[in-house]
Protein backbone atom coordinates (compact mmCIF):
# COMPACT_ATOMS: atom_id res chain seq x y z
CA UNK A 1 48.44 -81.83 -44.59
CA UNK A 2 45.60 -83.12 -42.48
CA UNK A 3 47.86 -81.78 -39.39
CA UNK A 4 48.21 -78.14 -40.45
CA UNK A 5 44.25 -77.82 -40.64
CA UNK A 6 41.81 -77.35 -38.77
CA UNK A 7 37.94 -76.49 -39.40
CA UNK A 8 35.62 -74.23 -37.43
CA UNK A 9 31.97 -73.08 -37.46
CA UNK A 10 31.44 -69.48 -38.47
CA UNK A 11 28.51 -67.24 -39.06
CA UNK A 12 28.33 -65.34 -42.03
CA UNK A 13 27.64 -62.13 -41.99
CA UNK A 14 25.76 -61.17 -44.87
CA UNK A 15 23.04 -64.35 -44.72
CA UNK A 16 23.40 -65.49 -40.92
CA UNK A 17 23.25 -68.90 -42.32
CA UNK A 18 26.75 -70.84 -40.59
CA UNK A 19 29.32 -72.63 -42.38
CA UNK A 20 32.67 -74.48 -41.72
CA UNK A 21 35.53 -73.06 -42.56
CA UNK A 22 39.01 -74.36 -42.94
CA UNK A 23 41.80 -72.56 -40.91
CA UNK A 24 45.64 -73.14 -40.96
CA UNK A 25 48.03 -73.56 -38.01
CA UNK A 26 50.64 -70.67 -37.26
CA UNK A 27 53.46 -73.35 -37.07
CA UNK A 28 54.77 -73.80 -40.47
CA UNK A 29 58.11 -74.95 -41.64
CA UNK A 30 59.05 -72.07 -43.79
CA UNK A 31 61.00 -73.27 -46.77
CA UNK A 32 61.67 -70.07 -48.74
CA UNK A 33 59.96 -66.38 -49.30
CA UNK A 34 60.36 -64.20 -52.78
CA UNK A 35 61.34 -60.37 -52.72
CA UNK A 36 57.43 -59.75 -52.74
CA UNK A 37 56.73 -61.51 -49.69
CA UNK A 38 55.40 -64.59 -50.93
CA UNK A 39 56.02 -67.38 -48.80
CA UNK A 40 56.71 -71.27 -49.19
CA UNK A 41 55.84 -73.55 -46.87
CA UNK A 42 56.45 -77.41 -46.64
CA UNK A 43 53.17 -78.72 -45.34
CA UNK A 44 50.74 -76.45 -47.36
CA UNK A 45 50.20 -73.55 -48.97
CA UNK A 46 48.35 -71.47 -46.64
CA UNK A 47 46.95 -68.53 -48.99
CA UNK A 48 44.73 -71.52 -50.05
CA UNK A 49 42.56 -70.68 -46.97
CA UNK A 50 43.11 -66.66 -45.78
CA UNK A 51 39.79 -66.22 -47.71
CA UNK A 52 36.24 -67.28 -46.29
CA UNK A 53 33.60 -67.88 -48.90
CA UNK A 54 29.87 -68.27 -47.80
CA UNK A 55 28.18 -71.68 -49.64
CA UNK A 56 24.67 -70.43 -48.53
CA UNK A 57 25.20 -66.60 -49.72
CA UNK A 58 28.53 -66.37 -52.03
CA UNK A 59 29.81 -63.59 -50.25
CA UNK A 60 33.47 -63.72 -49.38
CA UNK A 61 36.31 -62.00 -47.77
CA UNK A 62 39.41 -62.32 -45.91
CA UNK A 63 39.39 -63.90 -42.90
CA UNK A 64 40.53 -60.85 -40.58
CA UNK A 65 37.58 -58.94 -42.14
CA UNK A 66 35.70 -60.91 -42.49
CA UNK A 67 33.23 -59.34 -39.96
CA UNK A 68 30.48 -57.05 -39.62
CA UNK A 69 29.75 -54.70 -42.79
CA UNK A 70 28.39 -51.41 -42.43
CA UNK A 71 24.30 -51.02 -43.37
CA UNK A 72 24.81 -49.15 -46.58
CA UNK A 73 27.46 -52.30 -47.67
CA UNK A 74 24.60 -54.60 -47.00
CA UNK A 75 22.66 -53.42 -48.76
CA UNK A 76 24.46 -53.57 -51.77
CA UNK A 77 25.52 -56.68 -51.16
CA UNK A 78 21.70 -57.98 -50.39
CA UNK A 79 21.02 -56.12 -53.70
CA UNK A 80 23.14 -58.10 -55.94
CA UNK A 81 22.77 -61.17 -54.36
CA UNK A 82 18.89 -61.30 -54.66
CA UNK A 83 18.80 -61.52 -58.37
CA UNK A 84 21.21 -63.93 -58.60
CA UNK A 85 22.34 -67.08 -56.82
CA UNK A 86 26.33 -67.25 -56.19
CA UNK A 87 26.18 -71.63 -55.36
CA UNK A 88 29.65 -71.77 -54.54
CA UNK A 89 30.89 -74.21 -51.84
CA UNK A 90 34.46 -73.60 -51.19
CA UNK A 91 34.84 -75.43 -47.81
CA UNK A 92 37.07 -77.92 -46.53
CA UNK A 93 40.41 -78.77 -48.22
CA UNK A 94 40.83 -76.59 -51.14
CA UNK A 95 42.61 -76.89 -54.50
CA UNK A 96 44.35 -73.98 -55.70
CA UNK A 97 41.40 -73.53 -58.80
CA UNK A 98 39.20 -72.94 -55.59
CA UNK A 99 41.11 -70.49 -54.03
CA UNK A 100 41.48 -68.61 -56.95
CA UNK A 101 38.10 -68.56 -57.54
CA UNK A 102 37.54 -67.68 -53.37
CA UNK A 103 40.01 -64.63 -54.09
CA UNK A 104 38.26 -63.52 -56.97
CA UNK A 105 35.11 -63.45 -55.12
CA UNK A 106 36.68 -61.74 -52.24
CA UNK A 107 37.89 -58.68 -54.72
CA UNK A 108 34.35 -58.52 -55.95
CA UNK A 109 32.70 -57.71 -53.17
CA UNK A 110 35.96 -55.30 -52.04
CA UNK A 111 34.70 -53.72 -55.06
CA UNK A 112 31.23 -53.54 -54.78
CA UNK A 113 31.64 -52.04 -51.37
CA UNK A 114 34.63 -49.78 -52.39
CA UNK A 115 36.62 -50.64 -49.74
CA UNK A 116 40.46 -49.03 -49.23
CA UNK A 117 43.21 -49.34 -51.49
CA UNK A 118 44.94 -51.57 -49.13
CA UNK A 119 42.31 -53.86 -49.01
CA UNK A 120 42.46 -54.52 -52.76
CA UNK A 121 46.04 -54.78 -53.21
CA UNK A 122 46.27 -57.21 -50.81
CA UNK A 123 44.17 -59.85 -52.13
CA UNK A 124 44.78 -59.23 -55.57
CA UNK A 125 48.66 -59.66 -53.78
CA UNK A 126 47.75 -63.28 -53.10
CA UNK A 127 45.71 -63.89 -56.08
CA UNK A 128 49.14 -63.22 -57.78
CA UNK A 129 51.01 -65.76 -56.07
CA UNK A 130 48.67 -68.16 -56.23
CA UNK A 131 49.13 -67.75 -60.25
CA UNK A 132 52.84 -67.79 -59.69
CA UNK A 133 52.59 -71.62 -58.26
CA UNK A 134 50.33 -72.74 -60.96
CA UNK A 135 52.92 -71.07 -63.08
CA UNK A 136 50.55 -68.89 -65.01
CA UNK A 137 52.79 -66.35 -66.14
CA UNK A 138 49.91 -63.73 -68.17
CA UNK A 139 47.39 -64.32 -64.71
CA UNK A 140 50.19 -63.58 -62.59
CA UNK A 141 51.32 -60.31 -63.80
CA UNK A 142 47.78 -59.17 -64.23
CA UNK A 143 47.28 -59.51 -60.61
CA UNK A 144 50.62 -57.66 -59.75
CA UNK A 145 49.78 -54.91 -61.82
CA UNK A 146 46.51 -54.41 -60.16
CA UNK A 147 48.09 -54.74 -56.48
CA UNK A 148 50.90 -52.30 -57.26
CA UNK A 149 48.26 -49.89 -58.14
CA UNK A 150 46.01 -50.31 -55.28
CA UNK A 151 49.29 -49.70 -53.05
CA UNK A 152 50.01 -46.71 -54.84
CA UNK A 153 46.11 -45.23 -54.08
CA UNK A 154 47.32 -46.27 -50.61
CA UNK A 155 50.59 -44.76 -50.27
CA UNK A 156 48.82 -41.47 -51.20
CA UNK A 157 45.37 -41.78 -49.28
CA UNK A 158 45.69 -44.25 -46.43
CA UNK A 159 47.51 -43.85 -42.97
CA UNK A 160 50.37 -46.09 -41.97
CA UNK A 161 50.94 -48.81 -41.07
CA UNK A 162 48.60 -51.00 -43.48
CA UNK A 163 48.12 -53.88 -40.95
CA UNK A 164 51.75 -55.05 -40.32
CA UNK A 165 53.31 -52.90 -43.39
CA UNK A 166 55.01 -50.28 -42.73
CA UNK A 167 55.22 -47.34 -45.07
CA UNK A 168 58.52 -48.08 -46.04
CA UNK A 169 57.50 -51.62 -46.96
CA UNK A 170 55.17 -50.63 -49.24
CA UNK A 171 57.22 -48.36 -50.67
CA UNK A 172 59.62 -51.67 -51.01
CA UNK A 173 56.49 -53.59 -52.28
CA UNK A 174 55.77 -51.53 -54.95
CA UNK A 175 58.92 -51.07 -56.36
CA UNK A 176 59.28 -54.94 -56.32
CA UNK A 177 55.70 -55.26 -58.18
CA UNK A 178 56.64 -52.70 -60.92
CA UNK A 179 59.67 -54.64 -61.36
CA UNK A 180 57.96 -57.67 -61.81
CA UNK A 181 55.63 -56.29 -64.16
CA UNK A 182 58.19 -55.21 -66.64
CA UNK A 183 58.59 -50.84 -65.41
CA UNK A 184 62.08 -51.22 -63.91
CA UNK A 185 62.46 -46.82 -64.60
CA UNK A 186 59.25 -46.01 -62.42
CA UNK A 187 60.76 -49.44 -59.65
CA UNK A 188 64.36 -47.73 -59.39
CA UNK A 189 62.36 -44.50 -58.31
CA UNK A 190 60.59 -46.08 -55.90
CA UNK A 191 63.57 -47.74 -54.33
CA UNK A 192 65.38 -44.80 -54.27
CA UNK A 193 62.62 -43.08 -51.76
CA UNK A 194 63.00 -45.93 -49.88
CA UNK A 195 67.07 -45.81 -49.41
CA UNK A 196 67.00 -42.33 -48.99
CA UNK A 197 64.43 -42.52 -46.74
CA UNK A 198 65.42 -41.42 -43.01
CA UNK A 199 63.23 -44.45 -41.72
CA UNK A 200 65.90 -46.71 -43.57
CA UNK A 201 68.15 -46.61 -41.13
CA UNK A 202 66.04 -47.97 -38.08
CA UNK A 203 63.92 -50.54 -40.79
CA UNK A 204 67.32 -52.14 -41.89
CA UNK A 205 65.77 -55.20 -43.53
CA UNK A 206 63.28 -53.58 -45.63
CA UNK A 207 66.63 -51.34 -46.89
CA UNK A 208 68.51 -54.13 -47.32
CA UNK A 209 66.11 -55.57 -49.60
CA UNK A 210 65.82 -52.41 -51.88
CA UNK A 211 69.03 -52.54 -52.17
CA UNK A 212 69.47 -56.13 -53.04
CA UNK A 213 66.47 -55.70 -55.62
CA UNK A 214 68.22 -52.23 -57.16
CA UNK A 215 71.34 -54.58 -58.02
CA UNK A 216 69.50 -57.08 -59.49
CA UNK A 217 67.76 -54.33 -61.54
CA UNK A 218 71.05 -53.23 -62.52
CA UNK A 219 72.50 -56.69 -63.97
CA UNK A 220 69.15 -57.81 -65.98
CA UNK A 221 69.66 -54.53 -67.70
CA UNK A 222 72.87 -54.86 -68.44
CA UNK A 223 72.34 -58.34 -69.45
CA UNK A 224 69.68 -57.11 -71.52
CA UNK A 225 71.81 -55.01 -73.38
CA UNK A 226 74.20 -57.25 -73.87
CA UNK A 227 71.62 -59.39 -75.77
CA UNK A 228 70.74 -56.73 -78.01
CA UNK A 229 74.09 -55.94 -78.87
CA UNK A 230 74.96 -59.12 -79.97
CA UNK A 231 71.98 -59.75 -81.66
């Protein structure tokens, strides 16, 4: 594990107080990766560390914004922090009860500044599979459910692409997410757009993968029917 880390001194920038944070190496031996995108690695999990959390301040965020926030977001942020202290140190190596609890923070303060729909989805995203690997079925799908609605507000008010996904990925996404969260009707719509979609044909993988996830669709209902009939 010890390997795959690394640490480095950052300034936050809420407080302007600095703090170490922990950062993962690019070079990971990929092991597997679920229809959602979540990824397993062999040495570590690195979603354990793609959120930065202040110990001087509390405020936290990913770490590719975690940047400079506009005045009126300060402010905000300076206003809820100074009646009320947020002592949590979330440095060095983490345990997966910290990184929840670094993602939750994260989502706050996405909140409090109402950042975009994207934003959102994407941590609550990882917040998800972070519940998946503690196998916490009821926390999982929560999380799901709120990042397959944040990528809906995005598919309808944000411009693509949403860092590296594309609009037909989200599209994919979605449809995957409302699977997983029990609305296979409103998930077969979804990966119907994408199919159909002329950007299908030059985005191959992402098609392939609707398609793969419509069949599967397709034989848990039928198995599911088959259950109730014999029942």
């Amino acid at each position: 594990m010890a390997d795959a880390l690394y640490f480095v001194e950052k300034e936050c920038v809420v407080c302007g107080e600095k703090f170490e944070v922990t950062c993962v190496r690019s070079r990971l031996a990929l092991i597997k990766q679920d229809s959602d995108f979540c990824a397993y690695y062999k040495e570590i999990n690195p979603y354990y560390y793609t959120v930065w959390a202040c110990p001087h301040c509390g405020y936290a965020a990913r770490d590719t914004e975690f940047v400079e926030v506009t005045a009126s977001v300060a402010t905000k942020i300076h206003k809820f922090l100074s009646s009320r202290e947020v002592k949590v140190n979330l440095c060095g190596i983490r345990t997966r009860e910290q990184a929840i609890v670094a993602y939750k923070l994260a989502i706050f303060y996405t909140e409090l500044a109402a950042d975009k729909a994207s934003k959102r989805a994407g941590l609550y995203l990882r917040l998800g599979w972070l519940y998946r690997e503690g196998q916490q079925d009821d926390e999982e799908n929560k999380a799901l459910a709120k990042a397959c609605e944040w990528y809906e507000q995005a598919l309808e008010k944000e411009h693509m692409p949403i860092g590296n996904l594309s609009e037909l990925t989200v599209m994919y996404l979605v449809a995957d997410l409302l699977w997983r969260t029990g609305e296979k009707e409103k998930a077969k719509l979804y990966l119907s757009r994408v199919v159909a979609n002329p950007l299908a044909k030059i985005e191959k993988r992402i098609a392939d993968l609707a398609r793969d996830l419509w069949q599967e669709i397709r034989a848990t209902t039928k198995t599911s029917s088959s259950n109730i009939k014999q029942a």
